[in-house]
PDB file of N, CA and C in Angstrom:
ATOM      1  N   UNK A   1      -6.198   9.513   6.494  1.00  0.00           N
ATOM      2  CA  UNK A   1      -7.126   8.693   5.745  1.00  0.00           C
ATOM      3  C   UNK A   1      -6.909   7.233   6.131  1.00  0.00           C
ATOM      4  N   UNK A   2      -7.600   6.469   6.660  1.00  0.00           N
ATOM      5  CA  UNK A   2      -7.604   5.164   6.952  1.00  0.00           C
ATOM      6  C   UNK A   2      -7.431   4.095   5.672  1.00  0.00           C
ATOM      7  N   UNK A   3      -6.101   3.304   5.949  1.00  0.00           N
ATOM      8  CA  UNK A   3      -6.066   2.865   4.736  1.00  0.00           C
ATOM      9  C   UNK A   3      -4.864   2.928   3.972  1.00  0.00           C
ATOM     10  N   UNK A   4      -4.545   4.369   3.817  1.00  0.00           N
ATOM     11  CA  UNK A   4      -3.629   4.790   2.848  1.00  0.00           C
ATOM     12  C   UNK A   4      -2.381   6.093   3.914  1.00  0.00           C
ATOM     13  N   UNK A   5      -1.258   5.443   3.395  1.00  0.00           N
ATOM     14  CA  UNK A   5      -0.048   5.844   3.717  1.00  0.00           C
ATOM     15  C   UNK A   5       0.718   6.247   2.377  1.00  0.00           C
ATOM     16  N   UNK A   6       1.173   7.742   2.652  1.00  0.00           N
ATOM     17  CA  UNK A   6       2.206   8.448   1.787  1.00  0.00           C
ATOM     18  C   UNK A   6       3.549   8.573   2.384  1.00  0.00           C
ATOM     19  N   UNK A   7       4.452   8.147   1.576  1.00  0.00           N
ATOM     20  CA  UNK A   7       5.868   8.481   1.858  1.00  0.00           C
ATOM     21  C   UNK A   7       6.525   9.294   1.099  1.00  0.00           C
ATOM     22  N   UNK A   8       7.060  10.129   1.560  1.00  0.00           N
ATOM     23  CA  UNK A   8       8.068  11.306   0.718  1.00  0.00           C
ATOM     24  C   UNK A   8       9.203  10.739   0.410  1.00  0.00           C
ATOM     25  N   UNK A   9       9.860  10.184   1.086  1.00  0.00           N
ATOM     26  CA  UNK A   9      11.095   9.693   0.977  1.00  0.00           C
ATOM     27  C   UNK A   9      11.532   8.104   0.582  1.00  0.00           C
ATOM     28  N   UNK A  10      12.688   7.703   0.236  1.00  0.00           N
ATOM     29  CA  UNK A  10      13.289   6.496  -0.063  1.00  0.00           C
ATOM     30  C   UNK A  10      12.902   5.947  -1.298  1.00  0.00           C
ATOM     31  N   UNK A  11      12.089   6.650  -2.511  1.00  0.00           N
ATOM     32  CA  UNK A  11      11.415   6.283  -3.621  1.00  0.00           C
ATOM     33  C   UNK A  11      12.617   5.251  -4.217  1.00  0.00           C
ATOM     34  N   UNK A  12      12.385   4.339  -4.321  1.00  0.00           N
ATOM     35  CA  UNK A  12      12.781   3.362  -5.399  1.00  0.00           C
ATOM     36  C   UNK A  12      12.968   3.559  -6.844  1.00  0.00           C
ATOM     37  N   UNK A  13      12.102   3.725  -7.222  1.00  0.00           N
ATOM     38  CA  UNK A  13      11.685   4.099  -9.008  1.00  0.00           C
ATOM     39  C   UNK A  13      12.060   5.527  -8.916  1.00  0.00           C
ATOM     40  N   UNK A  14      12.111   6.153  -8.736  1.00  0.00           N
ATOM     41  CA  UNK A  14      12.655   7.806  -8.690  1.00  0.00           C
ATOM     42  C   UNK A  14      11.218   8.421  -8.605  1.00  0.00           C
ATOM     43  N   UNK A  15      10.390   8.117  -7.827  1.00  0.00           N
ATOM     44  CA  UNK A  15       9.117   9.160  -8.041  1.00  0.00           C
ATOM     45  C   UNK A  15       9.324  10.110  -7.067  1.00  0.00           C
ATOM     46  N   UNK A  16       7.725  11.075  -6.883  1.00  0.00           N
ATOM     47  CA  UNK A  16       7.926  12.188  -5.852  1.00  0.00           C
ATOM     48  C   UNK A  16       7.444  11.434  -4.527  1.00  0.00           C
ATOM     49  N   UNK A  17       7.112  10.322  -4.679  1.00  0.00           N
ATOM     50  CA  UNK A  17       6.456  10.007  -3.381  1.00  0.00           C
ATOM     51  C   UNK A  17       5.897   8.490  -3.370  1.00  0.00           C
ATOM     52  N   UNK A  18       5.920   7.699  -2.560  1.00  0.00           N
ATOM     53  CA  UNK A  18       5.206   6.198  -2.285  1.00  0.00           C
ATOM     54  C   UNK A  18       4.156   6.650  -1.939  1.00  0.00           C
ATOM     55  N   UNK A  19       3.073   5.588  -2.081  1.00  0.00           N
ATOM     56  CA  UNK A  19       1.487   5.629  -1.859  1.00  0.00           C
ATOM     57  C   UNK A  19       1.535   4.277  -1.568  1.00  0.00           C
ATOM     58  N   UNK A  20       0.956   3.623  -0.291  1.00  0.00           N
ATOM     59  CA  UNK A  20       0.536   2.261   0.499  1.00  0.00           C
ATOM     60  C   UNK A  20      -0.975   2.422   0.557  1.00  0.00           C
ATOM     61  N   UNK A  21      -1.654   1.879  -0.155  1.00  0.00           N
ATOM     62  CA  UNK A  21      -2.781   1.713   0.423  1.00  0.00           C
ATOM     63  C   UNK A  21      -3.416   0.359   0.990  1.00  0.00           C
ATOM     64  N   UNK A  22      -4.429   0.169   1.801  1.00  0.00           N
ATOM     65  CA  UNK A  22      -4.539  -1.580   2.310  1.00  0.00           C
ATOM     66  C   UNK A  22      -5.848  -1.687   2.457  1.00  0.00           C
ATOM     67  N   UNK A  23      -6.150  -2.686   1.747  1.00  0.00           N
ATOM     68  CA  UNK A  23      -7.670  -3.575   1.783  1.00  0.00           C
ATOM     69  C   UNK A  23      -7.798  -4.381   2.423  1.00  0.00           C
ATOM     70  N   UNK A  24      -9.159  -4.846   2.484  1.00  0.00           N
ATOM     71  CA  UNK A  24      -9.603  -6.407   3.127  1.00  0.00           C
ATOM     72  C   UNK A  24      -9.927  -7.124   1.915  1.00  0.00           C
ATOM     73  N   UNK A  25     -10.635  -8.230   1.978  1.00  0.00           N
ATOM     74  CA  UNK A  25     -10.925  -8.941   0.874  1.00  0.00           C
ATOM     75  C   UNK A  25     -11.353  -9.003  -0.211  1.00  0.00           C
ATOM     76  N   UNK A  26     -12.887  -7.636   0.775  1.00  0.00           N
ATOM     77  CA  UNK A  26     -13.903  -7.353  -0.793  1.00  0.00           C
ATOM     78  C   UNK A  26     -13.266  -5.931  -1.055  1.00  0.00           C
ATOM     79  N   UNK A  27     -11.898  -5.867  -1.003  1.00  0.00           N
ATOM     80  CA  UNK A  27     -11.540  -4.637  -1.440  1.00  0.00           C
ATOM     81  C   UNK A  27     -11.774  -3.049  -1.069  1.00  0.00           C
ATOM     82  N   UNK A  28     -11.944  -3.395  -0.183  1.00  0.00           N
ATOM     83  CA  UNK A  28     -12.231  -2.077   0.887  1.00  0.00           C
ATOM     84  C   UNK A  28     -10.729  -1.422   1.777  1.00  0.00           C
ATOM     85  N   UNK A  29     -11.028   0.118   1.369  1.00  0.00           N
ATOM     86  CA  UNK A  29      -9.891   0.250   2.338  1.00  0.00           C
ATOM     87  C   UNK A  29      -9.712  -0.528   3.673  1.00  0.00           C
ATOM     88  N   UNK A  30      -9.437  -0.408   4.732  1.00  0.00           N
ATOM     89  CA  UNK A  30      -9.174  -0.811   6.079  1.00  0.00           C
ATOM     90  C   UNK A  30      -7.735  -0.004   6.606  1.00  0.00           C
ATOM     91  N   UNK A  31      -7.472  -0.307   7.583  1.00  0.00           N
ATOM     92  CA  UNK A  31      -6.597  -0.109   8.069  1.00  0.00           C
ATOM     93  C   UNK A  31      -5.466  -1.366   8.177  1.00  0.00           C
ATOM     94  N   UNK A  32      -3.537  -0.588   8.275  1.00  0.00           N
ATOM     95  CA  UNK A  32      -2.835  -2.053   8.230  1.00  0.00           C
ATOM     96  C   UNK A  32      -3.448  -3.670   9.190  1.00  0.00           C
ATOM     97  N   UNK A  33      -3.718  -2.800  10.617  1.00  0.00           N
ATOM     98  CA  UNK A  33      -3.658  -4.484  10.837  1.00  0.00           C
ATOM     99  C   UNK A  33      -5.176  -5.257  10.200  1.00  0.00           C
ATOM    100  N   UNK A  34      -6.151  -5.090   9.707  1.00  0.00           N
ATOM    101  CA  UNK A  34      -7.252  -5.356   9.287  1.00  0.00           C
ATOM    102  C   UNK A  34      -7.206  -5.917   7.764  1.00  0.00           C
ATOM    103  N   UNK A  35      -5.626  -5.581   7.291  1.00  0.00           N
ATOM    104  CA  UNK A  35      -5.381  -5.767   5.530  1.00  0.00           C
ATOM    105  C   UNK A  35      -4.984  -7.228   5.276  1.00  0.00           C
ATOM    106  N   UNK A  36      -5.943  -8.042   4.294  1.00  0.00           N
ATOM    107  CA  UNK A  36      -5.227  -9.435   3.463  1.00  0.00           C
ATOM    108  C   UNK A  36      -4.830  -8.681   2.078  1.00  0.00           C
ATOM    109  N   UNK A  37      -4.575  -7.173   2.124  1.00  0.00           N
ATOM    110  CA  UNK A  37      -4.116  -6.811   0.315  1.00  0.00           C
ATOM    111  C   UNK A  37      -3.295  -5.817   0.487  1.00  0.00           C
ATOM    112  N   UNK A  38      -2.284  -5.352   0.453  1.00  0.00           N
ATOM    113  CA  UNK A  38      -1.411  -4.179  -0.006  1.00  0.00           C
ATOM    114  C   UNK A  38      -1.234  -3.317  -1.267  1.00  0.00           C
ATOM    115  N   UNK A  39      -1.570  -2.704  -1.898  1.00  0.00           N
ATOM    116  CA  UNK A  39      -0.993  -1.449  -2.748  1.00  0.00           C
ATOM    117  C   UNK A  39       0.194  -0.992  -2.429  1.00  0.00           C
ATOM    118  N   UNK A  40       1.267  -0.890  -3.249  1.00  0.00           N
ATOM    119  CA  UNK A  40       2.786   0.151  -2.716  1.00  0.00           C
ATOM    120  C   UNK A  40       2.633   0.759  -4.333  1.00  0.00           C
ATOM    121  N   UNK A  41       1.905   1.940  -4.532  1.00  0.00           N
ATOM    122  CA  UNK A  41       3.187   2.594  -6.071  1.00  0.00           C
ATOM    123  C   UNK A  41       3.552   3.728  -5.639  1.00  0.00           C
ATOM    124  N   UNK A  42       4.531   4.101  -6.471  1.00  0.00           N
ATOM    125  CA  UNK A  42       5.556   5.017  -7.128  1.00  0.00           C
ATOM    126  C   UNK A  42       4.827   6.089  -7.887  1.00  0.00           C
ATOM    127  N   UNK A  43       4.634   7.200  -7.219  1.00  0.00           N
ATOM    128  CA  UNK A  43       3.917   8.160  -7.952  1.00  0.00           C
ATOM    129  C   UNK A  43       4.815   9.609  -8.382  1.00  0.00           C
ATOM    130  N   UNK A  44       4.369   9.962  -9.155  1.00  0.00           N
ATOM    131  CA  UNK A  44       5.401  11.593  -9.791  1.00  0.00           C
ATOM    132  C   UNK A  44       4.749  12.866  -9.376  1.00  0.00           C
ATOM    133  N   UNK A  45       4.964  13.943  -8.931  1.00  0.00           N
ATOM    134  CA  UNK A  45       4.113  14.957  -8.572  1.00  0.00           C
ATOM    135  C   UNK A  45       3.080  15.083  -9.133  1.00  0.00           C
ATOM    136  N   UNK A  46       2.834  14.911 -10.788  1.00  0.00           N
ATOM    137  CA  UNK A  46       1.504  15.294 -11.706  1.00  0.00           C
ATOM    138  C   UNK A  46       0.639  13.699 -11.311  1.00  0.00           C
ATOM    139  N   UNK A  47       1.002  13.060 -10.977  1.00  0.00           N
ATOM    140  CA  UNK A  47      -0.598  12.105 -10.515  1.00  0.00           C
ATOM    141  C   UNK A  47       0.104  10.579 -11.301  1.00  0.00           C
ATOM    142  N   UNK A  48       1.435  10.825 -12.367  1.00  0.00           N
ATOM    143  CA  UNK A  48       1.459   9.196 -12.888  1.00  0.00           C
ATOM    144  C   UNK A  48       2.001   8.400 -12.512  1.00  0.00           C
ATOM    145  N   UNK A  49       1.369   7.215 -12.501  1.00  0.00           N
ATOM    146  CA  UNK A  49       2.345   6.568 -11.523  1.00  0.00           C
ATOM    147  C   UNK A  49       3.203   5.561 -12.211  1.00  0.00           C
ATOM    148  N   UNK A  50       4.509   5.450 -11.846  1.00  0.00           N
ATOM    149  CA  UNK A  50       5.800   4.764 -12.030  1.00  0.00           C
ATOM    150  C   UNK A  50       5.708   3.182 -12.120  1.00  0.00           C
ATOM    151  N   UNK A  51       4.938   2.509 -11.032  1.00  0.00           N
ATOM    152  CA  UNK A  51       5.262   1.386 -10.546  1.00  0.00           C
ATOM    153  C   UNK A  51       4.267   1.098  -9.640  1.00  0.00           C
ATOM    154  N   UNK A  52       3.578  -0.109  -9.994  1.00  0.00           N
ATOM    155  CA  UNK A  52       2.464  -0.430  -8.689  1.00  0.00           C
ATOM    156  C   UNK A  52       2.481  -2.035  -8.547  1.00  0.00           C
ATOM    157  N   UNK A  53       2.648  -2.197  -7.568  1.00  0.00           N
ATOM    158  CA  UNK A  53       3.005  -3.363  -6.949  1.00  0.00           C
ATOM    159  C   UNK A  53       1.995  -3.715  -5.846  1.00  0.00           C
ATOM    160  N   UNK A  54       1.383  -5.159  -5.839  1.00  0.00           N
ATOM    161  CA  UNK A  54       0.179  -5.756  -4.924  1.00  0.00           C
ATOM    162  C   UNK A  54       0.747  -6.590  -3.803  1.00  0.00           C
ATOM    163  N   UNK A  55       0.736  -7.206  -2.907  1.00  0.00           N
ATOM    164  CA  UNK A  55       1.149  -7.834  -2.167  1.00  0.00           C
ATOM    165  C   UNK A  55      -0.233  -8.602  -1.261  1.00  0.00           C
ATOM    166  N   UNK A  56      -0.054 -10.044  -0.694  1.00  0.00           N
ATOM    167  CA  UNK A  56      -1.381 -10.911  -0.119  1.00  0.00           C
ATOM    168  C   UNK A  56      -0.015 -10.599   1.244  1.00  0.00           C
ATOM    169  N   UNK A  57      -1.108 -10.266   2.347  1.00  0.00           N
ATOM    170  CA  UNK A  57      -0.975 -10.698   4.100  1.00  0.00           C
ATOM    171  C   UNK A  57      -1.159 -12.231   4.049  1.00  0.00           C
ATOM    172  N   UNK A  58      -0.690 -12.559   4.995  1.00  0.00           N
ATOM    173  CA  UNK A  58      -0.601 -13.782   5.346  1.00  0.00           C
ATOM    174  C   UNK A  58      -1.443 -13.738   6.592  1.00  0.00           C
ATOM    175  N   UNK A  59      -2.916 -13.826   6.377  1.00  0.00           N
ATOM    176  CA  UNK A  59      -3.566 -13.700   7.869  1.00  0.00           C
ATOM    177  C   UNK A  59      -3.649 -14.540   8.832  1.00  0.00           C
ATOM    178  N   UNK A  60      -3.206 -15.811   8.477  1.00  0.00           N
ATOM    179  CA  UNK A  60      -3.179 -17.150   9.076  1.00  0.00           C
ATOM    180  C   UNK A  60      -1.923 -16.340  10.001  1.00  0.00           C
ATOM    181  N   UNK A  61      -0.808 -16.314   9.509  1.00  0.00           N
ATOM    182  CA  UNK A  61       0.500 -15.668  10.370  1.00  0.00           C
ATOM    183  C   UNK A  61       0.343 -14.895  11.497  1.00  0.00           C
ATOM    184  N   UNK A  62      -0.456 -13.897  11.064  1.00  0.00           N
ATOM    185  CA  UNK A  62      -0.987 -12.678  11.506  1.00  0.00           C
ATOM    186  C   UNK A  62      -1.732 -13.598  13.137  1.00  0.00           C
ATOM    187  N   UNK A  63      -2.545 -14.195  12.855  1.00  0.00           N
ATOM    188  CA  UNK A  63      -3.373 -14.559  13.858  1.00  0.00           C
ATOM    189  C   UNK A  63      -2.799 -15.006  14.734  1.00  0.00           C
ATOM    190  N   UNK A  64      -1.742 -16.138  14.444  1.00  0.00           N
ATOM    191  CA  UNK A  64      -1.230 -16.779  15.427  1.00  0.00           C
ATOM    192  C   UNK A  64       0.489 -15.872  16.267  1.00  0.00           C
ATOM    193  N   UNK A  65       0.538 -14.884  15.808  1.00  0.00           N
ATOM    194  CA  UNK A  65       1.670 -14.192  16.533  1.00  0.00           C
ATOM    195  C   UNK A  65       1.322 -13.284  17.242  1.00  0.00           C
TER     196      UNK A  65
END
Protein backbone atom coordinates (compact mmCIF):
# COMPACT_ATOMS: atom_id res chain seq x y z
CA UNK A 1 0.00 0.00 0.00
CA UNK A 2 1.66 3.26 -0.88
CA UNK A 3 2.00 5.30 2.00
CA UNK A 4 1.74 3.06 4.84
CA UNK A 5 4.37 0.83 6.52
CA UNK A 6 3.74 -1.99 9.21
CA UNK A 7 6.24 -3.16 11.62
CA UNK A 8 6.02 -6.30 13.68
CA UNK A 9 8.77 -5.76 15.68
CA UNK A 10 10.62 -3.26 18.22
CA UNK A 11 7.09 -1.91 19.58
CA UNK A 12 7.81 0.70 22.08
CA UNK A 13 4.44 0.93 23.92
CA UNK A 14 4.06 -2.89 23.99
CA UNK A 15 1.66 -3.18 21.01
CA UNK A 16 1.29 -6.01 18.32
CA UNK A 17 2.66 -3.92 15.72
CA UNK A 18 3.82 -0.14 14.43
CA UNK A 19 1.80 1.47 11.66
CA UNK A 20 3.84 4.53 9.61
CA UNK A 21 1.74 6.08 7.48
CA UNK A 22 2.91 9.40 5.22
CA UNK A 23 1.13 12.32 3.68
CA UNK A 24 1.66 15.35 1.66
CA UNK A 25 0.14 18.49 2.66
CA UNK A 26 -3.50 18.19 1.72
CA UNK A 27 -3.25 15.02 3.54
CA UNK A 28 -3.03 12.46 1.13
CA UNK A 29 -1.28 9.32 1.42
CA UNK A 30 2.03 9.49 -0.74
CA UNK A 31 4.84 7.71 -0.53
CA UNK A 32 8.12 8.35 2.07
CA UNK A 33 10.11 10.46 -0.17
CA UNK A 34 6.96 12.63 -1.37
CA UNK A 35 5.87 13.06 2.68
CA UNK A 36 5.84 16.79 4.64
CA UNK A 37 3.63 14.50 7.45
CA UNK A 38 4.36 11.25 9.27
CA UNK A 39 1.91 9.01 11.30
CA UNK A 40 3.94 6.34 13.68
CA UNK A 41 1.17 4.48 16.18
CA UNK A 42 1.26 1.65 18.32
CA UNK A 43 -1.44 -0.66 17.53
CA UNK A 44 -2.81 -4.03 19.56
CA UNK A 45 -4.00 -6.99 17.48
CA UNK A 46 -7.93 -6.00 17.99
CA UNK A 47 -7.49 -2.55 16.00
CA UNK A 48 -6.70 -0.07 19.40
CA UNK A 49 -4.32 1.90 19.24
CA UNK A 50 -1.73 2.61 22.11
CA UNK A 51 0.02 5.70 20.97
CA UNK A 52 -0.03 7.96 17.89
CA UNK A 53 2.47 10.26 17.26
CA UNK A 54 2.71 13.04 14.09
CA UNK A 55 5.87 14.24 12.92
CA UNK A 56 6.56 17.57 10.00
CA UNK A 57 9.54 16.56 7.16
CA UNK A 58 11.65 19.13 6.78
CA UNK A 59 11.30 19.56 2.93
CA UNK A 60 13.51 22.48 2.63
CA UNK A 61 16.34 19.75 4.02
CA UNK A 62 15.09 17.21 1.90
CA UNK A 63 15.67 19.33 -1.25
CA UNK A 64 18.89 20.50 -0.75
CA UNK A 65 20.70 17.00 0.15
Amino acid sequence: MIGCVKLFNGNINRGDYTEITYFDETDQMVDPEEASRIRIREILSDGAVIKESWCVCDMAARKTA
